[in-house]
Protein backbone atom coordinates (compact mmCIF):
# COMPACT_ATOMS: atom_id res chain seq x y z
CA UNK A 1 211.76 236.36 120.56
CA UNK A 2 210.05 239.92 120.59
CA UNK A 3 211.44 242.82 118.08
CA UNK A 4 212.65 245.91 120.23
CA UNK A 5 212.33 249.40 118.95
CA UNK A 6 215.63 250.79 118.38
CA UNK A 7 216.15 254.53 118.59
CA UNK A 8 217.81 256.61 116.22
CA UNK A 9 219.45 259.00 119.04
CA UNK A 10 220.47 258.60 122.69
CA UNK A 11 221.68 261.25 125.15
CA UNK A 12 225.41 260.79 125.88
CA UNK A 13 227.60 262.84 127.37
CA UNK A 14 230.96 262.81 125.14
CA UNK A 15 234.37 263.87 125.91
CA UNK A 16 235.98 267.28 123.93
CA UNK A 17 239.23 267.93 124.06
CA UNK A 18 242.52 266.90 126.51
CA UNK A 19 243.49 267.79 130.07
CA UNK A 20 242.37 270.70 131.99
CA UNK A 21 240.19 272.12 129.19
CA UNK A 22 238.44 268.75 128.27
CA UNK A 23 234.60 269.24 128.59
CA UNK A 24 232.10 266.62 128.28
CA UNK A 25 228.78 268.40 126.79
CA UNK A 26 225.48 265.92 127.10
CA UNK A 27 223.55 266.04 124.11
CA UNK A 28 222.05 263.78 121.15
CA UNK A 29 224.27 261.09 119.49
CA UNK A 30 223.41 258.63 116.66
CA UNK A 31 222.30 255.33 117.66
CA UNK A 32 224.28 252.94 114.96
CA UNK A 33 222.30 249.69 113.83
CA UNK A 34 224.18 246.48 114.77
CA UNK A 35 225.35 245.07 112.05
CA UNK A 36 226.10 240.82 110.93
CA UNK A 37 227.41 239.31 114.22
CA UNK A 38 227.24 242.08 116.48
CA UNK A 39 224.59 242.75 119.19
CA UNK A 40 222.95 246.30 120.53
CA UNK A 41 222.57 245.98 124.44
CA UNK A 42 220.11 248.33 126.44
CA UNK A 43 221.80 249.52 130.14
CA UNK A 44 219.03 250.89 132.09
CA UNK A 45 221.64 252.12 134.80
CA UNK A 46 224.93 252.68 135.07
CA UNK A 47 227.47 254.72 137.94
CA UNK A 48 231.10 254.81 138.48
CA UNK A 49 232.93 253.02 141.63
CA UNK A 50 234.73 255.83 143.85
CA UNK A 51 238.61 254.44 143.27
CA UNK A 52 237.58 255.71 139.43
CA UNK A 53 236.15 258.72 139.84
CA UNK A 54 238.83 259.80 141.64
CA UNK A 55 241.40 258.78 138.29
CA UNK A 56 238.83 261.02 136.64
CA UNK A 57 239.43 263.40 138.60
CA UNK A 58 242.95 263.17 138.97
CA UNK A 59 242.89 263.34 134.79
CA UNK A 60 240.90 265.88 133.65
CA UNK A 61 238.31 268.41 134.72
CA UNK A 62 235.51 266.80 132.75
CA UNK A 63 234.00 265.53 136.22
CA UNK A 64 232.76 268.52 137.27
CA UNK A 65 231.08 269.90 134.23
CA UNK A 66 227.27 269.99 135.49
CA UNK A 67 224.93 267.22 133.46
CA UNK A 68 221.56 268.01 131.83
């Protein structure tokens, strides 16, 4: 098996703060090393199914904070 590059940051967007003033900023996070035992798995894509984005919705305002 091949080594893979691992970066040291990722973009991310990350949740601040509770309820209706919750934000969730994208910006640069650390990327932590796996360590004994544990495993570091790439997603090249992601999305959210409609039922949850709606519970998002229904939570918090953080859903329609633009991203980028």
């Amino acid at each position: 098996m091949g080594s893979v590059d691992i970066p040291n940051k990722q973009r991310a967007a990350v949740r601040k703060g509770t309820g209706e003033s919750a934000t969730a900023p994208v910006g640069q996070v650390d990327v932590q090393q796996p360590g004994p035992g544990q495993i570091l798995v790439k997603i090249n894509w992601t999305g959210l199914c409609a039922s949850v984005s709606v519970k998002i919705l229904e939570h918090c305002s953080i859903a329609n904070q633009p991203v980028g």
